[in-house]
N, C-alpha and C. Protein backbone atom coordinates (compact mmCIF):
# COMPACT_ATOMS: atom_id res chain seq x y z
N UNK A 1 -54.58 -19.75 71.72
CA UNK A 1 -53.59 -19.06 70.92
C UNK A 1 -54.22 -17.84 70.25
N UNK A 2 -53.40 -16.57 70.27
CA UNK A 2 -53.98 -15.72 69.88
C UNK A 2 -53.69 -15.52 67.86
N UNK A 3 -54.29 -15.17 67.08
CA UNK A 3 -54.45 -15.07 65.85
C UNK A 3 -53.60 -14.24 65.33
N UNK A 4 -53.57 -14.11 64.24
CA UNK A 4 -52.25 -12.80 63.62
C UNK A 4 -53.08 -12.83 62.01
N UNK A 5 -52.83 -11.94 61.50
CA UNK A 5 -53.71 -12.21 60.11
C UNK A 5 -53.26 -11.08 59.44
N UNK A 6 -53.16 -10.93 58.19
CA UNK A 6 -52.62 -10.45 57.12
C UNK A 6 -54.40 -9.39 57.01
N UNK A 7 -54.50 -8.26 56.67
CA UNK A 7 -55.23 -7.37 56.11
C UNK A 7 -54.78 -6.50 54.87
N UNK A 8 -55.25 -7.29 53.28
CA UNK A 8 -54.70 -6.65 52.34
C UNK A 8 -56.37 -5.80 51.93
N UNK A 9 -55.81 -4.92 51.60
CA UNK A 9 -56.70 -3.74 51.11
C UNK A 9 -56.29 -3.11 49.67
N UNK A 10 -57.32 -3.23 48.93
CA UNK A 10 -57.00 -3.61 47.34
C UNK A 10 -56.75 -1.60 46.95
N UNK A 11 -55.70 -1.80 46.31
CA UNK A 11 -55.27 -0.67 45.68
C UNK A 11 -55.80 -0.41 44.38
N UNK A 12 -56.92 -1.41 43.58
CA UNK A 12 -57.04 -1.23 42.06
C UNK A 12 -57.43 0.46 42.21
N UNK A 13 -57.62 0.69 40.98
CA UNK A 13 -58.04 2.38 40.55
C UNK A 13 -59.50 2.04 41.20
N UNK A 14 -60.45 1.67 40.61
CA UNK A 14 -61.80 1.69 41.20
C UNK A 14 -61.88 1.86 42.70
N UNK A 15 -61.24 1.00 43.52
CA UNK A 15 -61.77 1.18 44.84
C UNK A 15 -60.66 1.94 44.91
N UNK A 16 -59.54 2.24 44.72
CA UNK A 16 -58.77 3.67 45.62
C UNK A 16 -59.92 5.18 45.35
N UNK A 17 -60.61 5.18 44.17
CA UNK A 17 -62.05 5.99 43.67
C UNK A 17 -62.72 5.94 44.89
N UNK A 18 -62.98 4.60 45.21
CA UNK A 18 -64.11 4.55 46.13
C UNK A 18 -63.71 4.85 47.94
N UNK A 19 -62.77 5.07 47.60
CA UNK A 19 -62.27 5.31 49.15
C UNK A 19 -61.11 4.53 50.08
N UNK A 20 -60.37 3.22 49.18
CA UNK A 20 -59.66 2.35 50.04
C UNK A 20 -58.39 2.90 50.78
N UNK A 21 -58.31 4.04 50.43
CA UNK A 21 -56.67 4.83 50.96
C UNK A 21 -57.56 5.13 52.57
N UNK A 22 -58.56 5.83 52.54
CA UNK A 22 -59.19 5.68 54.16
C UNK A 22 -59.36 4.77 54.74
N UNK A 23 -59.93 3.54 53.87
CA UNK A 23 -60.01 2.24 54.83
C UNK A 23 -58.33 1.70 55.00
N UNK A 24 -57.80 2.29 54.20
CA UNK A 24 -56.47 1.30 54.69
C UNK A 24 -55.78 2.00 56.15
N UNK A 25 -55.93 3.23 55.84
CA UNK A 25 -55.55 4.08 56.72
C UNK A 25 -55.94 4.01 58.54
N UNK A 26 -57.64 3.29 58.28
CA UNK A 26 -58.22 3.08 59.29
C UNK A 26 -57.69 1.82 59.74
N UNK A 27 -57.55 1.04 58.88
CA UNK A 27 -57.06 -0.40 59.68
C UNK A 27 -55.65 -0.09 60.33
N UNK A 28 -54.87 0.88 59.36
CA UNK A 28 -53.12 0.97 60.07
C UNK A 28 -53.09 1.29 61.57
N UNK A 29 -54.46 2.38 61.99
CA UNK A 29 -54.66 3.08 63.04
C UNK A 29 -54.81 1.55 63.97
N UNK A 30 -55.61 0.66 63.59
CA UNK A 30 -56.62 -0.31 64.17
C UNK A 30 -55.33 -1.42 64.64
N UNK A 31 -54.40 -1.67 63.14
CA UNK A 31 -53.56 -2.32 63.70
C UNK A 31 -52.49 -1.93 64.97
N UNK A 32 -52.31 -0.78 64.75
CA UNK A 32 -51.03 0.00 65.71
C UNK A 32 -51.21 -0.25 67.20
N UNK A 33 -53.15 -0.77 67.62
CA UNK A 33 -53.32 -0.80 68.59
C UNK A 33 -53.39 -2.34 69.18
N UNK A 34 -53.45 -3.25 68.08
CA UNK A 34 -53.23 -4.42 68.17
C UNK A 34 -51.65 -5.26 68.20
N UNK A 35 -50.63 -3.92 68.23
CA UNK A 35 -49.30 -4.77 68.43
C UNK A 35 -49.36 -5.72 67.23
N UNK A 36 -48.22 -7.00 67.38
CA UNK A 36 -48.30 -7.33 66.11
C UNK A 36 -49.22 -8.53 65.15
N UNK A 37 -49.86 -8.62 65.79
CA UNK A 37 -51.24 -9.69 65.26
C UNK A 37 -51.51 -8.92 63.46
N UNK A 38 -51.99 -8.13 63.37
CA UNK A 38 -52.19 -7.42 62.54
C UNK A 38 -50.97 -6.76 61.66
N UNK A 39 -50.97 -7.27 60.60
CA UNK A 39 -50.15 -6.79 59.36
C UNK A 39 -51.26 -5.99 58.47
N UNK A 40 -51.00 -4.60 58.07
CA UNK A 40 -51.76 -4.19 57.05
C UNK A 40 -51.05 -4.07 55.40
N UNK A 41 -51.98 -4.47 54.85
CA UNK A 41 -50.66 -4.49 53.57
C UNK A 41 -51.52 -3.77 52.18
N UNK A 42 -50.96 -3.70 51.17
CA UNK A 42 -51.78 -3.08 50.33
C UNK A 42 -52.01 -3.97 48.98
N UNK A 43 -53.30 -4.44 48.65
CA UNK A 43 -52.97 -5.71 47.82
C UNK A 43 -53.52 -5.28 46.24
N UNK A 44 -53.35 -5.67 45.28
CA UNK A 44 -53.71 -5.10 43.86
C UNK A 44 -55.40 -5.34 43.34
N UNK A 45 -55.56 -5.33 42.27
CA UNK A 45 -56.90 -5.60 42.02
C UNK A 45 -57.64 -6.85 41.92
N UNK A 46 -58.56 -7.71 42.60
CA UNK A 46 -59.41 -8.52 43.05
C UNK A 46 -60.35 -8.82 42.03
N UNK A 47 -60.64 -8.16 41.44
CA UNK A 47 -61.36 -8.00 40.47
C UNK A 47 -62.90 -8.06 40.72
N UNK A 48 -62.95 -7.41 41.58
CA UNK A 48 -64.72 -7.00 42.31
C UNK A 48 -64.55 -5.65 42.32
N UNK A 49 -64.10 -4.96 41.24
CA UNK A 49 -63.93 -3.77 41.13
C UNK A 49 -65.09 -3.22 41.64
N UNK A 50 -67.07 -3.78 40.74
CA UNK A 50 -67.95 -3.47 41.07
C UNK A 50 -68.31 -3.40 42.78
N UNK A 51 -67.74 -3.91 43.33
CA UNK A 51 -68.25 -4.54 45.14
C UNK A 51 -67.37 -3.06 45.94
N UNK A 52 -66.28 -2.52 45.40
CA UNK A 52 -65.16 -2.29 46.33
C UNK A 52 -65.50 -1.25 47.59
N UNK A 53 -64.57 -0.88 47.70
CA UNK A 53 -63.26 -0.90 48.50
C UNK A 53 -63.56 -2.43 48.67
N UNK A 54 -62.32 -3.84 48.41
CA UNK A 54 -62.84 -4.71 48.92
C UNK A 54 -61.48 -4.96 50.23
N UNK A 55 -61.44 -5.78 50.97
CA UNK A 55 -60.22 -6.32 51.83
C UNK A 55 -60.16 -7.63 51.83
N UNK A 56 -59.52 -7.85 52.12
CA UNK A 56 -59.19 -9.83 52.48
C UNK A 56 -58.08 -9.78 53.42
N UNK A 57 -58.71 -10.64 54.45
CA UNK A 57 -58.43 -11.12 55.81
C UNK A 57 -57.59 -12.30 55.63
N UNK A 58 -56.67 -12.52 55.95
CA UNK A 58 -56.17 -13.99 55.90
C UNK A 58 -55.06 -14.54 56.91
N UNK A 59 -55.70 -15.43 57.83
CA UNK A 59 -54.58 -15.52 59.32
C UNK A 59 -53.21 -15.74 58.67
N UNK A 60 -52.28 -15.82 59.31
CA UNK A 60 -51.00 -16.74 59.46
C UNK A 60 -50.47 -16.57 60.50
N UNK A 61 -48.73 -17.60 60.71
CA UNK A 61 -48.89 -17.89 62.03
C UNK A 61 -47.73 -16.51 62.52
N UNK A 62 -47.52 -16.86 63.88
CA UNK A 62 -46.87 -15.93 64.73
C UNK A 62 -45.20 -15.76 63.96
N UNK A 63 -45.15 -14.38 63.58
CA UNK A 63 -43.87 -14.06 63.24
C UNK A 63 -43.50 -14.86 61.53
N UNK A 64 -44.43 -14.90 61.25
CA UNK A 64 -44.48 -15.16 59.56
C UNK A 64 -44.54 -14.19 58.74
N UNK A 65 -43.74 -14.63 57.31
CA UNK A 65 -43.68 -13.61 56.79
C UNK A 65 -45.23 -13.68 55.74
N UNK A 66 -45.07 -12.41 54.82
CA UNK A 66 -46.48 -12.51 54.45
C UNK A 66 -46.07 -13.63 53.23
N UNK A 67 -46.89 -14.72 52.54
CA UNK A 67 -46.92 -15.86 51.97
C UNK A 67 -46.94 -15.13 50.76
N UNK A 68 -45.43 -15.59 49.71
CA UNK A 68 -45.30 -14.89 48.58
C UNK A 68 -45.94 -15.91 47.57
N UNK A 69 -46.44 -16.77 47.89
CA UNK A 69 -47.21 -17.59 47.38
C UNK A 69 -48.64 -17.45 47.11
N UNK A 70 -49.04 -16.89 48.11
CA UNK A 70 -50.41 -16.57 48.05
C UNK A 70 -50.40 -14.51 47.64
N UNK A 71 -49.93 -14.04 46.50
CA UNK A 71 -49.74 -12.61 46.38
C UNK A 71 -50.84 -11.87 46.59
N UNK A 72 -50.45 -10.45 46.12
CA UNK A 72 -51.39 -9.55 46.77
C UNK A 72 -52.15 -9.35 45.83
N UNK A 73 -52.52 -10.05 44.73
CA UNK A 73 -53.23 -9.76 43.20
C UNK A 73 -54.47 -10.45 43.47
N UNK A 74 -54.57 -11.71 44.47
CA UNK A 74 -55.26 -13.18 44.03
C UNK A 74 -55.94 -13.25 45.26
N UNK A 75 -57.26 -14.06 44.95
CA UNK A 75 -57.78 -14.37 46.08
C UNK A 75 -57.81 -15.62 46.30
N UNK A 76 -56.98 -16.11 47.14
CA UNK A 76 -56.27 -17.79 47.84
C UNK A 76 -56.76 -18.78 47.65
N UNK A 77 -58.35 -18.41 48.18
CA UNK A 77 -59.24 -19.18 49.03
C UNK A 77 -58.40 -20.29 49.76
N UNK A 78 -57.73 -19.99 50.88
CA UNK A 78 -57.47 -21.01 51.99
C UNK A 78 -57.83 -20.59 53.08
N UNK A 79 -57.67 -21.64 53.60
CA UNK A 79 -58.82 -21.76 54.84
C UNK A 79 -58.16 -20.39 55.93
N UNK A 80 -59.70 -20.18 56.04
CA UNK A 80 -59.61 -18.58 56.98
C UNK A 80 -59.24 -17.45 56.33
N UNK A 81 -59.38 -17.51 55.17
CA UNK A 81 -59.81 -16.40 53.62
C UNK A 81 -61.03 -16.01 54.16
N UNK A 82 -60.85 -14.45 54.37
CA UNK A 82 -62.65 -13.66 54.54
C UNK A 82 -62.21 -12.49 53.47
N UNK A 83 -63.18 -12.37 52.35
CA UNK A 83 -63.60 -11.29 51.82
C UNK A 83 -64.44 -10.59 52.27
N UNK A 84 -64.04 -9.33 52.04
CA UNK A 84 -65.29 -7.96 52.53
C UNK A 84 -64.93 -7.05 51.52
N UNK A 85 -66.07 -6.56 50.69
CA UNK A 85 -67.31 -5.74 50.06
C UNK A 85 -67.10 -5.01 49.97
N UNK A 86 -66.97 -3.75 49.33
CA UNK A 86 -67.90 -2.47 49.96
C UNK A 86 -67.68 -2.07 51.52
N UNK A 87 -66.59 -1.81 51.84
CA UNK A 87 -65.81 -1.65 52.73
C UNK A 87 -66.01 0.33 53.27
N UNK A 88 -66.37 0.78 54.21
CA UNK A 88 -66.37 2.30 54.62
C UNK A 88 -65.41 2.42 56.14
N UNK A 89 -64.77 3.04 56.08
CA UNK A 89 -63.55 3.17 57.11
C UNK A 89 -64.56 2.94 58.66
N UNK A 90 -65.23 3.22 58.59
CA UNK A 90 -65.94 3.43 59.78
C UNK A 90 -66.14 1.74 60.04
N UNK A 91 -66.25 0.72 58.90
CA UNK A 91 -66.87 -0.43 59.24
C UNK A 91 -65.29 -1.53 59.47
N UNK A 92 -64.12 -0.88 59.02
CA UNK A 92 -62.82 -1.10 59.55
C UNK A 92 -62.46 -1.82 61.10
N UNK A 93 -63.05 -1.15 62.21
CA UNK A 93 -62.99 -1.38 63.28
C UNK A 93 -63.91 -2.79 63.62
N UNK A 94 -64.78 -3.06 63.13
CA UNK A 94 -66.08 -4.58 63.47
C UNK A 94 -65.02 -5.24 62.87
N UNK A 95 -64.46 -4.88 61.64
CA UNK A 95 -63.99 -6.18 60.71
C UNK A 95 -62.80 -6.61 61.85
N UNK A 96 -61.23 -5.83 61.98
CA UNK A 96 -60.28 -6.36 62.84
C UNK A 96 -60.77 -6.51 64.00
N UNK A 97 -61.81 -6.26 64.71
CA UNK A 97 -62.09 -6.62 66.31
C UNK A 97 -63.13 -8.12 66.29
N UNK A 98 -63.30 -8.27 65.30
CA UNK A 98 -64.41 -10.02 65.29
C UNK A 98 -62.62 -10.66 64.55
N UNK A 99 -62.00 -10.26 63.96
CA UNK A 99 -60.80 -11.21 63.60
C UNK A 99 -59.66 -11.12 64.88
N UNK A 100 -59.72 -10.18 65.91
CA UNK A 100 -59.03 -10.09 66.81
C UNK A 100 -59.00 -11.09 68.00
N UNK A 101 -60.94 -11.03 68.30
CA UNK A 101 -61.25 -11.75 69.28
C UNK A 101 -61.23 -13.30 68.48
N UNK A 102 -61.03 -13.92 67.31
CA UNK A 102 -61.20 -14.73 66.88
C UNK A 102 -63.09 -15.41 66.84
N UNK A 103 -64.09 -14.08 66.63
CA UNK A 103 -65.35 -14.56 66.20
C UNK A 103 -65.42 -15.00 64.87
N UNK A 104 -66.44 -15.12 64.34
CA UNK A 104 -67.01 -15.04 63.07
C UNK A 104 -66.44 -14.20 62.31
N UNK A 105 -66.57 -14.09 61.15
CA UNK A 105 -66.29 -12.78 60.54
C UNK A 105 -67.77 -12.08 60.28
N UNK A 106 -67.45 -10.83 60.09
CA UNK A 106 -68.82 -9.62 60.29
C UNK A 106 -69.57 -10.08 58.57
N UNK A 107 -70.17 -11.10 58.57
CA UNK A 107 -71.10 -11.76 57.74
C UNK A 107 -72.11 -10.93 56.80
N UNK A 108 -72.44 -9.42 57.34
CA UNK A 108 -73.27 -8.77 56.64
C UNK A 108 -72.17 -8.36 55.37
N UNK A 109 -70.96 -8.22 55.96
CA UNK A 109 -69.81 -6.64 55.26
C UNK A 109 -68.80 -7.85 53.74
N UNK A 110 -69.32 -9.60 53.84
CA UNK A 110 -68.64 -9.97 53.34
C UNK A 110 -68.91 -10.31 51.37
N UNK A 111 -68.38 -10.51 50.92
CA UNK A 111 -68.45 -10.97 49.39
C UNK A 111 -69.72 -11.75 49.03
N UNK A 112 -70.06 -12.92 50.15
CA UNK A 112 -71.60 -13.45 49.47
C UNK A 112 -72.26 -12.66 49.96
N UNK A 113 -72.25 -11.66 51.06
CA UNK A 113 -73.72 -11.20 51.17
C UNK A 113 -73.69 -10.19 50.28
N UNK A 114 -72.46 -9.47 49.65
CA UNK A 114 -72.94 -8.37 49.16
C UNK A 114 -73.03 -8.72 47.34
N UNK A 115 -72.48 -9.63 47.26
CA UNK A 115 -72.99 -10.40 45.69
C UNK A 115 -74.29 -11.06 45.80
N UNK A 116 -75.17 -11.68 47.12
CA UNK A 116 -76.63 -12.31 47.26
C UNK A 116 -77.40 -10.48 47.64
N UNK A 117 -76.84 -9.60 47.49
CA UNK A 117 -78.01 -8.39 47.65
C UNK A 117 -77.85 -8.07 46.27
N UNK A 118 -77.01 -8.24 45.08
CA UNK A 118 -76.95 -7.69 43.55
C UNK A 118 -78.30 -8.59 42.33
N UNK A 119 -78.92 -7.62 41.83
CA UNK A 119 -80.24 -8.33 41.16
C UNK A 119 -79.20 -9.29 40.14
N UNK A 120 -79.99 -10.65 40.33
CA UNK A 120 -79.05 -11.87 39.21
C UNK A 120 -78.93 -12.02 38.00
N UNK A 121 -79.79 -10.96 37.05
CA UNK A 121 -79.90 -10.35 35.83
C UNK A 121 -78.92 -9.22 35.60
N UNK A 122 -78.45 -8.39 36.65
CA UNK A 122 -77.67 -6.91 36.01
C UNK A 122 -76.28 -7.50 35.39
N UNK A 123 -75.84 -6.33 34.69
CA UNK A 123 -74.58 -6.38 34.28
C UNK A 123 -73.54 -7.03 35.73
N UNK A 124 -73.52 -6.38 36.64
CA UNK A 124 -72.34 -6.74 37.61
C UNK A 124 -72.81 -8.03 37.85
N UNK A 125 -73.72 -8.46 38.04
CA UNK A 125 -73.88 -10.23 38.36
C UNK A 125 -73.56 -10.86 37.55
N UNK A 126 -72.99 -10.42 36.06
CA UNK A 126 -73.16 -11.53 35.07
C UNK A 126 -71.57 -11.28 35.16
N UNK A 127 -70.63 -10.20 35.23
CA UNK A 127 -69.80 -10.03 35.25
C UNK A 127 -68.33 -11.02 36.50
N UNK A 128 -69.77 -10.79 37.79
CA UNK A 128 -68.81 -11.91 38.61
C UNK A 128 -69.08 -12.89 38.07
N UNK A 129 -70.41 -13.79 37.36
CA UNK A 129 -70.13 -14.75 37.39
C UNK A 129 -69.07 -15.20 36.19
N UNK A 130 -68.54 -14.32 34.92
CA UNK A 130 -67.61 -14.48 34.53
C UNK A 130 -66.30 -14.87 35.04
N UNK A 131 -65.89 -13.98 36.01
CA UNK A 131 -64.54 -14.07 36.66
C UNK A 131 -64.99 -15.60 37.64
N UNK A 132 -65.76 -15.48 38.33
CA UNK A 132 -65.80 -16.84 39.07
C UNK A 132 -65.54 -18.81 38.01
N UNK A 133 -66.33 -18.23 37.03
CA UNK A 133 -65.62 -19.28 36.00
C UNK A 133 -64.52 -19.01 35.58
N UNK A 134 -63.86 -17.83 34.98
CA UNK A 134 -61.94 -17.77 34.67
C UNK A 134 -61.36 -18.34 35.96
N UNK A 135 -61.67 -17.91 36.99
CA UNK A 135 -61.32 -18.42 38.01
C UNK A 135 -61.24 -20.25 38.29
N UNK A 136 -62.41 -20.86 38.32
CA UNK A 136 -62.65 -22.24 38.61
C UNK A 136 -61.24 -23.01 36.88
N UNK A 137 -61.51 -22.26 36.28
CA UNK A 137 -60.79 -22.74 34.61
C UNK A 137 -59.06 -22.84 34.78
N UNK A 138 -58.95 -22.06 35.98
CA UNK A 138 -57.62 -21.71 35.71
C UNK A 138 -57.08 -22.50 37.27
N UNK A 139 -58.28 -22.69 37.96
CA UNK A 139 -57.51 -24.05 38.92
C UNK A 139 -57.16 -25.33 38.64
N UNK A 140 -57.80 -25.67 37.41
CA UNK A 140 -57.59 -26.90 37.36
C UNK A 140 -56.73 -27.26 36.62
């Protein structure tokens, strides 16, 4: 079975700064060629402002609509949730063609690697690990 997956690309102020109107732009191109597997959508702030441009990948099934449950503000975590980083239009094309062919996801471009390359003392490390606890506080 072939895959279909939602590509939201975060609109906060910081990463539209950092460039996400090109990466979104690049995926629309990326999707147009993928027919309809690929939805590109535009999703709000993630709050990895420090990491951005970030995206999030997230399958669903054939001819679904996008899950108003899971909005474009939040990050899901359900299964087959990929965050990516620090996102450059150019690196657009690896990301939808490893989610196309149904590989891996491109492991260098994602959220732990680019939070395990940040020194564990700076301001931005102490900062995710804030939100990662509001986060864990507010699941339960």
């Amino acid at each position: 079975m072939r895959s279909h997956f939602d590509v939201w690309v975060c609109q906060g102020r910081m990463c539209t700064g950092r460039g996400a109107d090109e990466v979104s732009a690049r995926a629309r191109n990326g999707a147009a060629l993928a027919g309809d597997r690929i939805r590109v959508l535009r999703g709000g702030c993630y709050g990895l402002c420090e990491l951005g441009p970030n995206v999030v990948v997230r399958p669903h099934g054939e001819n679904a609509a996008p899950d108003v449950d899971v909005d474009r503000l939040s990050l899901a975590d359900v299964a087959g949730e990929t965050v990516y980083c620090g996102i450059a239009p150019a690196q657009v094309d690896a990301i939808l063609r490893a989610h196309l062919n149904d590989t891996a996801p491109v492991k260098a471009l994602t959220r732990e690697a680019r939070e395990a390359a940040i020194a564990p003392g700076s301001a931005v490390a102490a900062n995710l690990r804030r939100l990662r606890q509001r986060r864990r506080s507010t699941k339960r």
